[in-house]
PDB file of N, CA and C in Angstrom:
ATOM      1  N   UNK A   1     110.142 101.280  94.570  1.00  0.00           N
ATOM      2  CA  UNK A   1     111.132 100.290  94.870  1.00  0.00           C
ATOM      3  C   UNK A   1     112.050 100.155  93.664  1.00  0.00           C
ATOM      4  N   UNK A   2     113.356 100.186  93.967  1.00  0.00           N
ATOM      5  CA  UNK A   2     114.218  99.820  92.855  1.00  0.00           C
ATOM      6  C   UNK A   2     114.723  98.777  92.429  1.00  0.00           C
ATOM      7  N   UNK A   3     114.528  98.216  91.031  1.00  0.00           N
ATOM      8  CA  UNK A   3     115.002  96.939  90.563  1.00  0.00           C
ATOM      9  C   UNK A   3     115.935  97.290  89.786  1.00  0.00           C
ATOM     10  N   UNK A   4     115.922  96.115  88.860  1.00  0.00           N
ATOM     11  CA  UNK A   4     117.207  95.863  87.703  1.00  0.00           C
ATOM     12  C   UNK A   4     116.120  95.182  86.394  1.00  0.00           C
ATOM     13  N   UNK A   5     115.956  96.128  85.535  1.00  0.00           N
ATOM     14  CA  UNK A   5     115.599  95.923  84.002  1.00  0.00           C
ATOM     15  C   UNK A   5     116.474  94.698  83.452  1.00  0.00           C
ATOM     16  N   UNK A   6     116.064  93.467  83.016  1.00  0.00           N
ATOM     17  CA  UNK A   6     116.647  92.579  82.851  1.00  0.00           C
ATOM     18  C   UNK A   6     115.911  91.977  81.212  1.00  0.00           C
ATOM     19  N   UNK A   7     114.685  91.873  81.238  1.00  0.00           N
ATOM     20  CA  UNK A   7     114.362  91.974  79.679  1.00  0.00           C
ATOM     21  C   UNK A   7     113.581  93.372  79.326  1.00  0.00           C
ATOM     22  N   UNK A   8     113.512  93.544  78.227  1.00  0.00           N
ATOM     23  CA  UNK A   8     112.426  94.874  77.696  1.00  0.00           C
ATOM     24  C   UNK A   8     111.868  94.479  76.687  1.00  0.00           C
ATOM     25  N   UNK A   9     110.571  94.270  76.158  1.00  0.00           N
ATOM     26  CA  UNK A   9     110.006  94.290  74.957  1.00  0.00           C
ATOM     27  C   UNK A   9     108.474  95.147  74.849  1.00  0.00           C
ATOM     28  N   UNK A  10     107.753  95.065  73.876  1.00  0.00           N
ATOM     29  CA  UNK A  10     106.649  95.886  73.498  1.00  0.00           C
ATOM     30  C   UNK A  10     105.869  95.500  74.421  1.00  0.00           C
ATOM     31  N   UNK A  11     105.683  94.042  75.102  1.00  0.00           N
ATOM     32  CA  UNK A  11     104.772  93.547  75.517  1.00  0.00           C
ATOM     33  C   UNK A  11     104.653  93.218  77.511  1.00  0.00           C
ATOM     34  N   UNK A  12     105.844  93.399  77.547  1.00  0.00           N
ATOM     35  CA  UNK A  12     106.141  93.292  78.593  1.00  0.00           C
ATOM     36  C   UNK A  12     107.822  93.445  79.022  1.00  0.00           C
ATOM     37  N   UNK A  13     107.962  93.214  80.646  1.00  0.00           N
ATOM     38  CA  UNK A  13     109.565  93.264  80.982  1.00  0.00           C
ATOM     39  C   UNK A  13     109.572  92.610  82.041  1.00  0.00           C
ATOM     40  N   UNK A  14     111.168  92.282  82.422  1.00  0.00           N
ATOM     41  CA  UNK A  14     111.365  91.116  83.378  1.00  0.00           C
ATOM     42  C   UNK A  14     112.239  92.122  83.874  1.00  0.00           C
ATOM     43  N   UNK A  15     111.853  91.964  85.226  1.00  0.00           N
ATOM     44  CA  UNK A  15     112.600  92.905  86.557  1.00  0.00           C
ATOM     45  C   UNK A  15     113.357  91.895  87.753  1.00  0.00           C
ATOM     46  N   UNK A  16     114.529  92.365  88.081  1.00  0.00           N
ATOM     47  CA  UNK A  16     115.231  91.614  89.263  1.00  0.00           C
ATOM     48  C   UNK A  16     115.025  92.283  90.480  1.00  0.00           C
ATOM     49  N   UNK A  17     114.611  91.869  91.110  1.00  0.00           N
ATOM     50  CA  UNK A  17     114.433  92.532  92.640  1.00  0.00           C
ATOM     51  C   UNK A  17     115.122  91.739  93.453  1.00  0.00           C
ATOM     52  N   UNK A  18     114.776  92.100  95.171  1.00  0.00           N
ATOM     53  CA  UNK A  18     115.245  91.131  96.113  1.00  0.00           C
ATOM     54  C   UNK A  18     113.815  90.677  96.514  1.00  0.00           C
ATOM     55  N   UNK A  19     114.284  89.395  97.246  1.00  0.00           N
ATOM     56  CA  UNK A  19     113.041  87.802  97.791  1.00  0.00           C
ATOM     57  C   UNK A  19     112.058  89.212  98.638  1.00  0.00           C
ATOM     58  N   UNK A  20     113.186  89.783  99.355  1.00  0.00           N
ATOM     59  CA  UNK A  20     112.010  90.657 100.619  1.00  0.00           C
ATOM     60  C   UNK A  20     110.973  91.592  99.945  1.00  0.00           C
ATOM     61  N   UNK A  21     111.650  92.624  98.925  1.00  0.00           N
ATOM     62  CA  UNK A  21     110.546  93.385  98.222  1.00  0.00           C
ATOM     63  C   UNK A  21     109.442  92.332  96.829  1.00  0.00           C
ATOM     64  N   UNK A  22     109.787  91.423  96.502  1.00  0.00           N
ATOM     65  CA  UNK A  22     109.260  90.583  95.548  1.00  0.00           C
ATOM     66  C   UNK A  22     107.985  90.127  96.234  1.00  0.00           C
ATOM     67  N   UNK A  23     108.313  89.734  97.762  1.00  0.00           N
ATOM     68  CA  UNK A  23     107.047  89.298  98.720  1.00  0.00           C
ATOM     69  C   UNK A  23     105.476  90.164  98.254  1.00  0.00           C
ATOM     70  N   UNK A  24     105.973  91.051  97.984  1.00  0.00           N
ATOM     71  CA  UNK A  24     104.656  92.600  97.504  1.00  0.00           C
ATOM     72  C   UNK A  24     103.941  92.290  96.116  1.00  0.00           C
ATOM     73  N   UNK A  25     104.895  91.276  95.707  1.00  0.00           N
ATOM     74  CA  UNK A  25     103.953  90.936  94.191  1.00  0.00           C
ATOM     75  C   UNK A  25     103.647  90.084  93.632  1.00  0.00           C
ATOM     76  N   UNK A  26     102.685  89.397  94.183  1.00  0.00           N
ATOM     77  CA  UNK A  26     102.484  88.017  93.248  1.00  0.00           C
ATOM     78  C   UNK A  26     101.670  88.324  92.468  1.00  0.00           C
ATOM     79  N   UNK A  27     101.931  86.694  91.833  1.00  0.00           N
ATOM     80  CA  UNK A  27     101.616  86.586  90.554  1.00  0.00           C
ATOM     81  C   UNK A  27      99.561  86.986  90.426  1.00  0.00           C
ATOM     82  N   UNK A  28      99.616  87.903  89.088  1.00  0.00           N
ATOM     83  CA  UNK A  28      98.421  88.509  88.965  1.00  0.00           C
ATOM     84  C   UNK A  28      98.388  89.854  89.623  1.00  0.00           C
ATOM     85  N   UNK A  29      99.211  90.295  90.320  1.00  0.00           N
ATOM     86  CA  UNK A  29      98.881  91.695  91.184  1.00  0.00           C
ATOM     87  C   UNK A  29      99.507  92.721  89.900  1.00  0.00           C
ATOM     88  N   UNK A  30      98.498  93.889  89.890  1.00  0.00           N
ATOM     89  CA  UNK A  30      98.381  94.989  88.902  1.00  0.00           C
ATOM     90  C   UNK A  30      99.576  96.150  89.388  1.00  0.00           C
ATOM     91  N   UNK A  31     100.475  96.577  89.342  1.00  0.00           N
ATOM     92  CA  UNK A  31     101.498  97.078  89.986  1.00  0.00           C
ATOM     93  C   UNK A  31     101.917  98.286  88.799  1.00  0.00           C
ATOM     94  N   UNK A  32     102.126  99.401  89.176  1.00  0.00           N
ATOM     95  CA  UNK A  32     102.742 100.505  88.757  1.00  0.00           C
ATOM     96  C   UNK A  32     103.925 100.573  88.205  1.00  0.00           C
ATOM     97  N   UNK A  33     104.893 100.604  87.088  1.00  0.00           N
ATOM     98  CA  UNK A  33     106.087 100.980  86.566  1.00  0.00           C
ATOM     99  C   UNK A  33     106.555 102.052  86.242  1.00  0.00           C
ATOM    100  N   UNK A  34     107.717 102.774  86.310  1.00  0.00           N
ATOM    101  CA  UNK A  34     108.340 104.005  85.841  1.00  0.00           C
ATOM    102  C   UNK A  34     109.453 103.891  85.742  1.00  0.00           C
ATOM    103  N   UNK A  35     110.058 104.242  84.526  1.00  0.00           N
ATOM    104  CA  UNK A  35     111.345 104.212  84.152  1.00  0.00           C
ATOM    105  C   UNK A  35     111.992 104.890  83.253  1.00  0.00           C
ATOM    106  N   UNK A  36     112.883 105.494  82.860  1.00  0.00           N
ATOM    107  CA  UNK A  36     113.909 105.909  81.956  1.00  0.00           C
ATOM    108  C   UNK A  36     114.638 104.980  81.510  1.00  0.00           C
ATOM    109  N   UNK A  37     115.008 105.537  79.838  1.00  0.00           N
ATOM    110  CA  UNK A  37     115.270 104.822  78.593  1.00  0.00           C
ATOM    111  C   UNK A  37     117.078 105.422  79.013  1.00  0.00           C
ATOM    112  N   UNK A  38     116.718 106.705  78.991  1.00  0.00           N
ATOM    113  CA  UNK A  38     117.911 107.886  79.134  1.00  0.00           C
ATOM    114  C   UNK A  38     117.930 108.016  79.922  1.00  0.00           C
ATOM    115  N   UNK A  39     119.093 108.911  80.913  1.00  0.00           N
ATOM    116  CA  UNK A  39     118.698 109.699  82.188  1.00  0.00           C
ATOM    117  C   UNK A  39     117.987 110.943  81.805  1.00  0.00           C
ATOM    118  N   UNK A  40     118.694 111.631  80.410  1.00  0.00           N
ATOM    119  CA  UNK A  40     118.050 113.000  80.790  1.00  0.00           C
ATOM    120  C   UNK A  40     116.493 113.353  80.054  1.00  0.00           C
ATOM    121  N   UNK A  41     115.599 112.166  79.985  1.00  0.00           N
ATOM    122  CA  UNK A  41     114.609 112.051  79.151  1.00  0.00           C
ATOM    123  C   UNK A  41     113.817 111.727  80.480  1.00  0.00           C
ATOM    124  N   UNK A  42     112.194 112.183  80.277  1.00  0.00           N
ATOM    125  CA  UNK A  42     110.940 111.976  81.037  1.00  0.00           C
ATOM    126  C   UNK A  42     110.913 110.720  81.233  1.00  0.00           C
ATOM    127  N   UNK A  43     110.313 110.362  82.611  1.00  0.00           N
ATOM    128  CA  UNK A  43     110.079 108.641  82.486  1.00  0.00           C
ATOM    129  C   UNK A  43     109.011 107.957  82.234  1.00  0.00           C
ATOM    130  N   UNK A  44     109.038 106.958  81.730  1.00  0.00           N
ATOM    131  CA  UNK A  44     107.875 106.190  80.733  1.00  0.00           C
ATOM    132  C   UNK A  44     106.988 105.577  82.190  1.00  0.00           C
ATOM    133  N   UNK A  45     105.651 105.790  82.508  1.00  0.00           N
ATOM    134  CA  UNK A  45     104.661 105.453  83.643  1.00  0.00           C
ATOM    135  C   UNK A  45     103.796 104.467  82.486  1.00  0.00           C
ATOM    136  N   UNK A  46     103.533 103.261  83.227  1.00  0.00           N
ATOM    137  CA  UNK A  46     102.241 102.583  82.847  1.00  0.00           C
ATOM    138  C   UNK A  46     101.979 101.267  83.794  1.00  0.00           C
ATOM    139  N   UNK A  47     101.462 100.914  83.536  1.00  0.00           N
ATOM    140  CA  UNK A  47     100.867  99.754  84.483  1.00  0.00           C
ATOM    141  C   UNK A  47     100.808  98.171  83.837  1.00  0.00           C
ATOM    142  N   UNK A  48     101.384  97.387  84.768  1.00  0.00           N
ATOM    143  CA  UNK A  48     101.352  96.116  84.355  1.00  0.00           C
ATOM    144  C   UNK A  48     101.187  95.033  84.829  1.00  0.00           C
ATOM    145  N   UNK A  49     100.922  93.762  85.209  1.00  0.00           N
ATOM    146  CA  UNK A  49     100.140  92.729  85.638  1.00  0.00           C
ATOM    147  C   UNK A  49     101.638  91.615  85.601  1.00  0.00           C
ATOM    148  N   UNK A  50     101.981  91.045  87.104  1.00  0.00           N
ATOM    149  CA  UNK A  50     102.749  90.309  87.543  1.00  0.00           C
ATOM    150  C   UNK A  50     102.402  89.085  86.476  1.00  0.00           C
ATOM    151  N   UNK A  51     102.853  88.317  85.954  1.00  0.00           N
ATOM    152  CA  UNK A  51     102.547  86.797  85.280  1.00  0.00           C
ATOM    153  C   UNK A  51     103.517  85.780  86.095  1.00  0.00           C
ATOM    154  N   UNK A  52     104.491  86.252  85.939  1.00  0.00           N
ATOM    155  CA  UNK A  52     105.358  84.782  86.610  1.00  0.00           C
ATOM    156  C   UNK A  52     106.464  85.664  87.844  1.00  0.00           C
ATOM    157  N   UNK A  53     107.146  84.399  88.695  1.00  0.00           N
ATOM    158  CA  UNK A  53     107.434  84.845  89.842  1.00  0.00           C
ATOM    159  C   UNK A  53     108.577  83.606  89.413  1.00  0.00           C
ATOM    160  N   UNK A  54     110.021  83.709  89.593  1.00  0.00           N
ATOM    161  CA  UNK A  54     111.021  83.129  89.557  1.00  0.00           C
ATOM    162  C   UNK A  54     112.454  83.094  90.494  1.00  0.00           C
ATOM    163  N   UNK A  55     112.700  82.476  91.567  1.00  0.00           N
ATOM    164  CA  UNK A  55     113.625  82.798  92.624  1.00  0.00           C
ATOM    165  C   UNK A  55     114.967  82.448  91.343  1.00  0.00           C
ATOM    166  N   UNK A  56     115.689  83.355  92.057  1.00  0.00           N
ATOM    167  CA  UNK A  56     117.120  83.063  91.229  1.00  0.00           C
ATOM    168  C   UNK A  56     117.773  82.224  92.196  1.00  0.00           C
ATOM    169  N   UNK A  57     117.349  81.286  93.048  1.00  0.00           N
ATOM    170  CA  UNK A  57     118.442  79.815  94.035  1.00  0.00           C
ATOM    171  C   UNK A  57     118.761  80.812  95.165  1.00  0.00           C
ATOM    172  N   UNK A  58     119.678  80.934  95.538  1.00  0.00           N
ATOM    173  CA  UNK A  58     120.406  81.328  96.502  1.00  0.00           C
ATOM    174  C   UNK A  58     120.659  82.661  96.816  1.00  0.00           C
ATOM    175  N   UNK A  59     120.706  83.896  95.732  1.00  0.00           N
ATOM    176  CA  UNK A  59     120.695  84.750  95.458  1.00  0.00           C
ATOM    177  C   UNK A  59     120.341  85.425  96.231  1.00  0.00           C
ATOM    178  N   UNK A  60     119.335  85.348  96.830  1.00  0.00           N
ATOM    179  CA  UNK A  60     117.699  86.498  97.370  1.00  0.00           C
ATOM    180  C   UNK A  60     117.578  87.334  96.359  1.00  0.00           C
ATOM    181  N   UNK A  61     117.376  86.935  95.096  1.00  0.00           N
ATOM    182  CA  UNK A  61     116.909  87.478  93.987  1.00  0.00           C
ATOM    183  C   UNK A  61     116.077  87.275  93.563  1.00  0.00           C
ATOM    184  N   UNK A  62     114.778  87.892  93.164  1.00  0.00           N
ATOM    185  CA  UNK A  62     113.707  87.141  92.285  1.00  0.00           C
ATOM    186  C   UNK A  62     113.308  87.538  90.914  1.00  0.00           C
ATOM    187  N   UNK A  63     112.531  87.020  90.050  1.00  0.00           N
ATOM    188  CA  UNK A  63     112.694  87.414  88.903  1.00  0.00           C
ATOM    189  C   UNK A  63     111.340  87.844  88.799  1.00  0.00           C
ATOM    190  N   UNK A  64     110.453  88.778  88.446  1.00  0.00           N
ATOM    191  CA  UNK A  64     109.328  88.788  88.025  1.00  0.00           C
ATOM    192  C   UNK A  64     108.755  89.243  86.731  1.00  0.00           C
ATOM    193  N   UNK A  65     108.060  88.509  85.807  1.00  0.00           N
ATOM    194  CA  UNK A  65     107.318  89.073  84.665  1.00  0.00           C
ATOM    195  C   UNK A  65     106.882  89.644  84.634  1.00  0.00           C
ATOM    196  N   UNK A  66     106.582  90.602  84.079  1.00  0.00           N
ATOM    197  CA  UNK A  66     105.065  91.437  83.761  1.00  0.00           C
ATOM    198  C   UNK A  66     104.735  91.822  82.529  1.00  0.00           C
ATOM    199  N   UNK A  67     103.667  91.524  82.347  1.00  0.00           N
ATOM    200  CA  UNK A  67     102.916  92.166  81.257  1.00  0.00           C
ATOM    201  C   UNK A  67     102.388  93.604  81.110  1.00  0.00           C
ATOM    202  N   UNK A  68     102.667  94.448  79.959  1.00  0.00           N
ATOM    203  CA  UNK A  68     102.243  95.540  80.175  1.00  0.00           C
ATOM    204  C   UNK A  68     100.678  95.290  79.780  1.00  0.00           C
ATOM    205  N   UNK A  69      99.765  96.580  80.580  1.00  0.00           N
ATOM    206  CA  UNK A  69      97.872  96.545  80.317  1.00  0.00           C
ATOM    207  C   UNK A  69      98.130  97.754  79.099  1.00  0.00           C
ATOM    208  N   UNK A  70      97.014  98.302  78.834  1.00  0.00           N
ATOM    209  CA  UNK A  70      97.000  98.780  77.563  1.00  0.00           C
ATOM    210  C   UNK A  70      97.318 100.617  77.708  1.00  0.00           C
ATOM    211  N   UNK A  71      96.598 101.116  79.064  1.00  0.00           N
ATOM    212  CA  UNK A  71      96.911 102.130  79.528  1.00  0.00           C
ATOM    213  C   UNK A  71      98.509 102.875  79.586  1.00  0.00           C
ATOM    214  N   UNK A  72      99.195 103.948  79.063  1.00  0.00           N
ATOM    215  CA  UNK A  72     100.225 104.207  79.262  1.00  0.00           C
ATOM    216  C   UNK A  72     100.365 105.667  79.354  1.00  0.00           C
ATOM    217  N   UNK A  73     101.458 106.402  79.533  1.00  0.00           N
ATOM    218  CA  UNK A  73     101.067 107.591  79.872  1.00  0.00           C
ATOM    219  C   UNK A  73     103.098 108.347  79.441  1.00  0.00           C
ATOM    220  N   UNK A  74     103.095 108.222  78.365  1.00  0.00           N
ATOM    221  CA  UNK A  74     104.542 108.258  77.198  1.00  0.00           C
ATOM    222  C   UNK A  74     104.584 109.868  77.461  1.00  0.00           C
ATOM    223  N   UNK A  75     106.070 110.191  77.695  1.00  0.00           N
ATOM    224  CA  UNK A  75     106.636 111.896  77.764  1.00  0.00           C
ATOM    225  C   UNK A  75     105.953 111.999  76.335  1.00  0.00           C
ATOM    226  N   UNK A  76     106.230 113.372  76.101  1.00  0.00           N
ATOM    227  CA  UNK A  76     105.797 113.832  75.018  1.00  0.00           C
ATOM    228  C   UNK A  76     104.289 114.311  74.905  1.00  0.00           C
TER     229      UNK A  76
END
């Protein structure tokens, strides 16, 4: 499913989705990530744990936290 990278840090990231695909993740559910830094670079896979769930109002936007788990699996 495709979102919108909205924070990035070591510890975790905050993703924008829509209300309909957000329905798939509440808070605590262990969920899969993959992404590129670059386009023409490998994409970074690891796994991370929903924490918070935030409607953006009116939008049909939602905001979700996640924490990254310790497992990762870095190009290179």
């Amino acid at each position: 499913m495709d979102a919108t990278i909205e924070d990035l840090s070591a510890t975790g990231i905050g993703v924008v989705l829509n209300r309909l695909g957000a329905r798939r993740f509440p808070v605590e559910r262990v969920v899969g990530l993959s992404f590129r830094l670059q386009p023409e670079t490998a994409p970074i896979v690891l796994r991370g744990v929903v924490r918070t769930r935030r409607s953006r109002g009116k939008s049909g936007l939602v905001k979700l936290g996640i924490s990254f788990l310790n497992e990762t699996s870095l190009p290179g």
